[in-house]
Protein backbone atom coordinates (compact mmCIF):
# COMPACT_ATOMS: atom_id res chain seq x y z
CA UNK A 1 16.87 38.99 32.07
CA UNK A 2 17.22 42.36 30.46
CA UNK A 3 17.66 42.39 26.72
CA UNK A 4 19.60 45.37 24.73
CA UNK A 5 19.98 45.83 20.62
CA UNK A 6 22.94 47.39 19.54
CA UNK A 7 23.75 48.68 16.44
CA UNK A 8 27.39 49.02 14.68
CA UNK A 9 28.49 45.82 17.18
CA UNK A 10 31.30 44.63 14.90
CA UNK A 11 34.06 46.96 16.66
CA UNK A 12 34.87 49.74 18.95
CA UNK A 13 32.31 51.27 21.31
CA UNK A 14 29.61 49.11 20.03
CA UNK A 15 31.72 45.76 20.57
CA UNK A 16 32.87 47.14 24.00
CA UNK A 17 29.18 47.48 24.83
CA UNK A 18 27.88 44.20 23.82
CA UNK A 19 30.86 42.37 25.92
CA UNK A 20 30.80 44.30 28.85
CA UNK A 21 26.34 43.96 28.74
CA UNK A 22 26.67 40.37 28.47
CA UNK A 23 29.21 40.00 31.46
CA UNK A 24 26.81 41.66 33.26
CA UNK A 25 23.96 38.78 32.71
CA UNK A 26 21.74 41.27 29.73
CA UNK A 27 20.85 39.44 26.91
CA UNK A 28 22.33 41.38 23.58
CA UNK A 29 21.35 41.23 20.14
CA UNK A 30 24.17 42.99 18.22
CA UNK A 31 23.59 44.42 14.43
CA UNK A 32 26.03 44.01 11.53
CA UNK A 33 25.92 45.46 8.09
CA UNK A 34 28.04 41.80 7.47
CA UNK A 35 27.66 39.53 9.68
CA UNK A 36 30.27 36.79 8.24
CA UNK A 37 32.73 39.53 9.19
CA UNK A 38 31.38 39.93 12.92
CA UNK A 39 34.12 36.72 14.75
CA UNK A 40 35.08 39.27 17.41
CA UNK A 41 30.96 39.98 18.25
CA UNK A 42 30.63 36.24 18.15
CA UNK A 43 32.64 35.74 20.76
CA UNK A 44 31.36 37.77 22.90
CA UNK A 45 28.08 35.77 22.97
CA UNK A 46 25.97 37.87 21.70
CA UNK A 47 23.39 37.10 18.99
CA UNK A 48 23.72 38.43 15.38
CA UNK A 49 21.65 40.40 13.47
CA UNK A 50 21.95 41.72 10.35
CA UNK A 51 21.46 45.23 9.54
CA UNK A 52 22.44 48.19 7.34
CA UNK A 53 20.07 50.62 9.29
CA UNK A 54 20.02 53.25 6.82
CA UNK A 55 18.28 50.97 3.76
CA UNK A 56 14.39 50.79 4.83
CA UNK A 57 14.68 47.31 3.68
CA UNK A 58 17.14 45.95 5.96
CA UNK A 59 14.91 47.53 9.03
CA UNK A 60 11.50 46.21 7.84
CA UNK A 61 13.77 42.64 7.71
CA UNK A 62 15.04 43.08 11.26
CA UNK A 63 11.80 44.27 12.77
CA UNK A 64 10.40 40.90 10.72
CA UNK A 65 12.68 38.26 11.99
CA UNK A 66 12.02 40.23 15.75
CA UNK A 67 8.11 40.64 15.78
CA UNK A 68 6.79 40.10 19.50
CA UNK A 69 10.04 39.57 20.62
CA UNK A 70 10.55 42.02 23.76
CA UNK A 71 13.49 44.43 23.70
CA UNK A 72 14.37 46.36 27.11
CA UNK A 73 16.83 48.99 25.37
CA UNK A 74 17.23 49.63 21.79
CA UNK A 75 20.64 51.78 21.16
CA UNK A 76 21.35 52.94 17.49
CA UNK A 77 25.14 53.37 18.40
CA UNK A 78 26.34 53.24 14.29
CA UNK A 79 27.78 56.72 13.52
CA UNK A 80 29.93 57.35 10.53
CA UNK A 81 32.37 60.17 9.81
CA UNK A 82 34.59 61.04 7.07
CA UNK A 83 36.74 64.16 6.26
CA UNK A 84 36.66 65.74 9.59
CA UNK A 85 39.29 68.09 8.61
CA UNK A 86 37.69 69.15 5.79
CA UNK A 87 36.57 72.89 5.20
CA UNK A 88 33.42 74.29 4.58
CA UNK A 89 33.70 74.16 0.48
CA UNK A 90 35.70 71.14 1.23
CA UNK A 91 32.02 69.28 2.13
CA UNK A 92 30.77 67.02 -0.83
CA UNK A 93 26.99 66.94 -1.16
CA UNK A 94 27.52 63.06 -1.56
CA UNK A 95 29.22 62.69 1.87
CA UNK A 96 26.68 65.07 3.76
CA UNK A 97 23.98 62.91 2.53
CA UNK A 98 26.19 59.29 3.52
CA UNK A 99 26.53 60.99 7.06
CA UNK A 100 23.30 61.97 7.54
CA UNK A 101 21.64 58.81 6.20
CA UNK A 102 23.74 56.82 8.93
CA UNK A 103 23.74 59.40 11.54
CA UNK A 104 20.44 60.90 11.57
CA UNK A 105 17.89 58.37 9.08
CA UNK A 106 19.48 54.92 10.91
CA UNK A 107 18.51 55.73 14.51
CA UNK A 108 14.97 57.18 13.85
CA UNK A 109 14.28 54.36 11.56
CA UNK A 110 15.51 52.04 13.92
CA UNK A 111 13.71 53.35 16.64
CA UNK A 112 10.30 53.27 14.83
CA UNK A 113 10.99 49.74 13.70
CA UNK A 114 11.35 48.50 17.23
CA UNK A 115 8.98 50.78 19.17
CA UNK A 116 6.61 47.86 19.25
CA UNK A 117 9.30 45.81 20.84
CA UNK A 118 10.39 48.25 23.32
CA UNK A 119 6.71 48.88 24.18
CA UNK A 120 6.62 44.80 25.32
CA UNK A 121 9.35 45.27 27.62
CA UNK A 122 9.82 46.19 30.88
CA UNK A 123 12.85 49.26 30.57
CA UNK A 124 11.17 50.49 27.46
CA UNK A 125 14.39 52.86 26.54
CA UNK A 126 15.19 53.80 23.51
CA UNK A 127 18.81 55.51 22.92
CA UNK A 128 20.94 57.11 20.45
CA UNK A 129 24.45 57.78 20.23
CA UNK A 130 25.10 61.83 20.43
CA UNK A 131 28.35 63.44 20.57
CA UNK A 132 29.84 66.75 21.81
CA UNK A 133 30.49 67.92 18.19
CA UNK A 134 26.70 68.26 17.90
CA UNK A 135 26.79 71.06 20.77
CA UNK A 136 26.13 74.63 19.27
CA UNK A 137 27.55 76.39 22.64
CA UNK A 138 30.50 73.90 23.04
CA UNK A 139 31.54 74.14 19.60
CA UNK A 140 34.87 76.72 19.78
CA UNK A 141 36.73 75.44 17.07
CA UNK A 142 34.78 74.72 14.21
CA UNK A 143 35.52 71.53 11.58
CA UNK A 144 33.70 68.46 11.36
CA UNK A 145 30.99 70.04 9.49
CA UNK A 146 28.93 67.05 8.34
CA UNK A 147 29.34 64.59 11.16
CA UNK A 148 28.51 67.99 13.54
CA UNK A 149 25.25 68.59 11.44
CA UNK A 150 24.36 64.99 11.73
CA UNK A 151 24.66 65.10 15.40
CA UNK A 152 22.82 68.69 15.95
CA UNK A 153 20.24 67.02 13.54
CA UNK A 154 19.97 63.90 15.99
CA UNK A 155 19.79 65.62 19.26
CA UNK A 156 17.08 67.88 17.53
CA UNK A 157 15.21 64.61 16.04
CA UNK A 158 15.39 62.59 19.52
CA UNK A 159 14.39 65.86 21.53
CA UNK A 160 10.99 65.87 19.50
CA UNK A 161 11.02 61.94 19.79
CA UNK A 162 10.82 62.53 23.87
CA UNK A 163 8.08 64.90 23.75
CA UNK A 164 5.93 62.20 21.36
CA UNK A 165 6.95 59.16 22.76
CA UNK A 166 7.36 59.74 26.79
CA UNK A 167 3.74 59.95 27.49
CA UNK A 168 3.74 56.03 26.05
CA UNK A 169 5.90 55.32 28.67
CA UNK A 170 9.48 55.20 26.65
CA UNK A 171 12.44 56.85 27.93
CA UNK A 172 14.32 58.49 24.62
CA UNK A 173 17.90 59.64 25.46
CA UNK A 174 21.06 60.07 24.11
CA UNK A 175 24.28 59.63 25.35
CA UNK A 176 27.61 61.43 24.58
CA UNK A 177 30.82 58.32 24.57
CA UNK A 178 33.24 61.26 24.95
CA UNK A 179 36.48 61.52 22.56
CA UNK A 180 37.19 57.58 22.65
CA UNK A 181 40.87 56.13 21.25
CA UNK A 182 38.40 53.95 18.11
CA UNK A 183 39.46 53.88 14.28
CA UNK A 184 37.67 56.62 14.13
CA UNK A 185 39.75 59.58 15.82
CA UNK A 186 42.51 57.58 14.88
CA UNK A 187 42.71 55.33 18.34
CA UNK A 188 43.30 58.45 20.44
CA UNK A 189 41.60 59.33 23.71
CA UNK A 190 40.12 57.59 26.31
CA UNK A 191 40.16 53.55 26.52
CA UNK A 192 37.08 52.24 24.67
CA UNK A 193 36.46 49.86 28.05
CA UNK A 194 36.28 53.11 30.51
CA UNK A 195 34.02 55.35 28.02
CA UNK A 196 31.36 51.94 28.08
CA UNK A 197 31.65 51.37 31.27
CA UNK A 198 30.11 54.84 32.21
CA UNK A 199 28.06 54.11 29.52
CA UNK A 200 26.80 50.96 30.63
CA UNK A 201 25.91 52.57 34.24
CA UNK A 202 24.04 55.56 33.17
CA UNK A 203 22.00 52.87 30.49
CA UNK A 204 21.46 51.04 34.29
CA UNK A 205 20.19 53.88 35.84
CA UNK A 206 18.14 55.58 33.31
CA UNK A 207 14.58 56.14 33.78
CA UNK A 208 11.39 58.36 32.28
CA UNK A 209 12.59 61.04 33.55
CA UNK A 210 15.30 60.98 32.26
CA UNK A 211 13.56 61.31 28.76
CA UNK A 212 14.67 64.44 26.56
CA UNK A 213 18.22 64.57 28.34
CA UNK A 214 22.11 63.64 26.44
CA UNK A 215 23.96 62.39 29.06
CA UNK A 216 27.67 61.55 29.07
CA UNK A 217 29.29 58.94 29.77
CA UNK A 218 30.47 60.18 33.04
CA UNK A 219 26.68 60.88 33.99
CA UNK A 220 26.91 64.67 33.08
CA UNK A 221 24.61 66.64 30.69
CA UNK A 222 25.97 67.82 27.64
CA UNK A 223 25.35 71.36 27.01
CA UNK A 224 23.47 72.05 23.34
């Protein structure tokens, strides 16, 4: 049975993916930051962790309680955002470094917690959540300035990540949800269930080569 670790699995995409991964027979582990407030992961079956994966404390824990445990596919879905209207002298320091701690710190450290993990598995995949806001050539109508950073800063981190960890046999990719109807862009867009089913069929499908690329949910690469 194929095992996945998903992080941010208390709601929206990462919810979606744990439910619709364990009706299709994979084994999930879903992180929490709380998990007495995780009922709705609960009942999807899945098995609670907890986690706030941007404290180095909380992922030395995890990677603890896990040790020789193998993990197929390791996906550092939690993403925070927070004034995304807000204007270049409109960014606070203090926010830029909350978004980037989440965005950018919690699926590096997350990844390097696990590696051993992954590297005991058979699908040794490692994946983190991109989006198109972090594309320089898409991006024609600016905004979003820290959660774009954090993104750019991702898709730079993971591209170096490939280039380390590929020849170890790990797939590193990242995957683009597109603009999904979550609390976050204020439940507009497309249906959370269609956005992880593509998902869920390009995590099926990956493979080595597939190392390096972001990938959308609809199985196209996302320009950067």
């Amino acid at each position: 049975m194929a095992s996945i670790l998903i992080s941010g699995a208390n709601r929206g995409i990462g919810l979606e993916m744990a439910r619709q991964f364990g009706n299709a027979g994979w084994q999930v582990i879903g992180t929490v930051r709380r998990p007495d407030q995780a009922d709705a992961l609960r009942e999807t079956g899945a098995r609670i962790e907890e986690l706030d994966a941007s404290e180095p404390a909380s992922l030395d824990a995890l990677a603890e309680r896990l040790e020789g445990e193998p993990i197929d596919v390791v996906f550092a879905n939690a993403g925070i955002a927070r004034n995304l209207e807000a204007g270049p002298a409109d960014v606070a320091a203090d926010e830029m470094k909350e978004v980037f701690a989440t965005n950018l710190w919690g699926p590096i450290g997350l990844a390097c917690a696990l590696k051993r993990n992954v590297l005991a598995s058979e699908r040794k995949t490692v994946i983190a959540m991109s989006s198109l806001m972090s594309s320089v050539s898409a991006n024609d109508w600016g905004t979003q300035y820290s959660y774009r950073a954090s993104k750019a800063a991702l898709n730079a981190l993971w591209s170096a990540l490939a280039r380390e960890w590929t020849g170890e046999g790990i797939t590193c990719t990242l995957l683009r949800p597109g603009f999904v109807a979550t609390e976050m862009t204020g439940n507009r867009g497309l249906p959370v269930a269609e956005s992880v089913a593509g998902l869920c069929r390009v995590v099926e499908s990956l493979r080595l080569s597939d190392s390096g690329r972001i990938i959308g949910y609809d199985g196209r690469d996302v320009p950067w």
